[in-house]
Protein backbone atom coordinates (compact mmCIF):
# COMPACT_ATOMS: atom_id res chain seq x y z
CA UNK A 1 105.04 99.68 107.40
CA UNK A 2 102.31 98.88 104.93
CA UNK A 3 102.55 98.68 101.69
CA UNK A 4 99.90 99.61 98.76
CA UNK A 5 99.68 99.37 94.86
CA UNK A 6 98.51 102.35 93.63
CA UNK A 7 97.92 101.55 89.63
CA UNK A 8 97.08 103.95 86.92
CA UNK A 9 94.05 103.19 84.59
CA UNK A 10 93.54 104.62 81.03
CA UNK A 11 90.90 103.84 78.28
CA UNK A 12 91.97 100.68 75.89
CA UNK A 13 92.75 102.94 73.16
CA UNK A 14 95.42 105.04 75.20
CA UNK A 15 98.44 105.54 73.10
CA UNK A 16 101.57 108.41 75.04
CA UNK A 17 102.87 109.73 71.83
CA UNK A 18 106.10 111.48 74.64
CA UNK A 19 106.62 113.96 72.03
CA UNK A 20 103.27 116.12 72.39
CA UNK A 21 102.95 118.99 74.91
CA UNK A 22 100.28 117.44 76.85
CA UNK A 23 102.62 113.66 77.76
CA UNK A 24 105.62 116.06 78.57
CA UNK A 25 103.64 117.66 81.25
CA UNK A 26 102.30 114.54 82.28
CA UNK A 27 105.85 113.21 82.86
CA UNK A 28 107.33 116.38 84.44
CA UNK A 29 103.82 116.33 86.82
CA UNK A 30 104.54 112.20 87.61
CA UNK A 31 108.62 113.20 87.98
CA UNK A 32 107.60 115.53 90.49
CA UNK A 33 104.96 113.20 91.99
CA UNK A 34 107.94 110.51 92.08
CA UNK A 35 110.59 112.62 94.02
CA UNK A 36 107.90 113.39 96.47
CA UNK A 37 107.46 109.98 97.33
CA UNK A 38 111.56 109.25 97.26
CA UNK A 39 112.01 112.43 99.33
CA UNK A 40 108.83 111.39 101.99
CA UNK A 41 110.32 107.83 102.17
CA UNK A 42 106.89 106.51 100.89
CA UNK A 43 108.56 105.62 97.57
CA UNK A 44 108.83 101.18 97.27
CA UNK A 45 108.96 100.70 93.25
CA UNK A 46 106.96 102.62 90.07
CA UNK A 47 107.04 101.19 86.54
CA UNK A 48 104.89 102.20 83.04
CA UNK A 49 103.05 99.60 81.17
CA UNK A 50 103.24 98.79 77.22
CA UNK A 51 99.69 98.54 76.39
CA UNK A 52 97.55 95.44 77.44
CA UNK A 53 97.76 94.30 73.60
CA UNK A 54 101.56 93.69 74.01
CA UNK A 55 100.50 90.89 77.32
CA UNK A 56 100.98 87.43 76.74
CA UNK A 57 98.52 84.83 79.76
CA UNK A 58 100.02 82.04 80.42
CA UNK A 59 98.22 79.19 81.88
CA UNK A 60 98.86 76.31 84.06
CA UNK A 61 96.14 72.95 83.97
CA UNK A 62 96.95 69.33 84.57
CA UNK A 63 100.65 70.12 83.78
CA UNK A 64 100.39 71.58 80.73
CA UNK A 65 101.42 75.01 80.38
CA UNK A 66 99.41 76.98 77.69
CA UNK A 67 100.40 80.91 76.04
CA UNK A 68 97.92 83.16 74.53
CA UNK A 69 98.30 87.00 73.92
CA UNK A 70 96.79 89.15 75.84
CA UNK A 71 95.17 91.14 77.57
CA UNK A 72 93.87 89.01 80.42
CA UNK A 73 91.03 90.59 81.10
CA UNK A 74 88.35 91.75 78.43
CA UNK A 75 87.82 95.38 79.69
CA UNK A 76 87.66 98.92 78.08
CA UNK A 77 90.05 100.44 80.54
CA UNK A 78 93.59 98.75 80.96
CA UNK A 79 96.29 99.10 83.87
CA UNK A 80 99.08 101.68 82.47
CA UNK A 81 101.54 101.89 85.50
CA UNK A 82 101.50 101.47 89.34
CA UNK A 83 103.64 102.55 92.08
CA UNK A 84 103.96 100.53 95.33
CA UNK A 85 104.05 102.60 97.68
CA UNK A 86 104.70 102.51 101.97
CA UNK A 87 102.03 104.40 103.85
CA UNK A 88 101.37 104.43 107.72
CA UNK A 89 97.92 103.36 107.08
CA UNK A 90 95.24 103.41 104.27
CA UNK A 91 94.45 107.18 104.79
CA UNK A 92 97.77 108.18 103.97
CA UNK A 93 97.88 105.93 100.93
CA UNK A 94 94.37 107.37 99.57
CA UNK A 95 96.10 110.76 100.39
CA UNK A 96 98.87 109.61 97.97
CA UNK A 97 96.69 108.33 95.70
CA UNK A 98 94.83 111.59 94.97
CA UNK A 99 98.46 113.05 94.51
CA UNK A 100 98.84 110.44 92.21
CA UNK A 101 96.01 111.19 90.25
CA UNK A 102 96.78 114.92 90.05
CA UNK A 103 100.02 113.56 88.30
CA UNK A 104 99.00 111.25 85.82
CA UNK A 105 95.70 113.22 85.33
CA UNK A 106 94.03 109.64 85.34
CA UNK A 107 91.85 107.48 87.76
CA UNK A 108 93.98 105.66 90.49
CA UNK A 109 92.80 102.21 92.10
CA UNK A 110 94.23 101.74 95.65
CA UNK A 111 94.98 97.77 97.40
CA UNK A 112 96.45 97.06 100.12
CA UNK A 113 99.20 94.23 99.80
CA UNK A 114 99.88 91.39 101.85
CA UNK A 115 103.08 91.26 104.09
């Protein structure tokens, strides 16, 4: 069966403090959102993200191997967390996605992966 990344996007300034109100529900919604996906059979692998500042790019050239920190990418908004997911077809993995972002009340970005 196919298989899709779903990953979570926040703003580069996110910080989930767990102890407010408003990151609790977030978890208990994403909980839920995860024991749907076990439960469907959908469910491949999920993981959170430390913020991009924590990323260290490492670089290959000519044989050398080179280590800068991070983030890769100079962007405002920053990957937080990703499921990958098995879905019959990419339908049913936008259908997931939209479940997804109901959960983590944040945008969702949706690839297909390669066998």
């Amino acid at each position: 069966m196919p298989q899709y990344l779903l990953s979570v996007w926040h703003d580069d300034d996110y910080v989930l403090d767990f102890a407010t109100p408003d990151a609790q529900r977030r978890v208990a919604q994403v909980a839920a959102f995860n024991d749907e996906l076990q439960r469907s059979g959908a469910w491949v692998f999920a993981a959170g993200l430390h913020p991009a500042s924590s990323a260290t790019v490492v670089r290959s050239s000519g044989g050398e191997v080179s280590m800068t920190d991070g983030p890769y990418a100079e962007t405002k908004e920053q990957m937080g967390g990703f499921w990958v997911v098995q879905a019959a077809d990419l339908d049913v993995a936008l259908d997931l996605a939209g479940r997804a972002a109901a959960a983590s009340e944040s945008p969702i970005e949706v690839r297909p992966m390669e066998g």
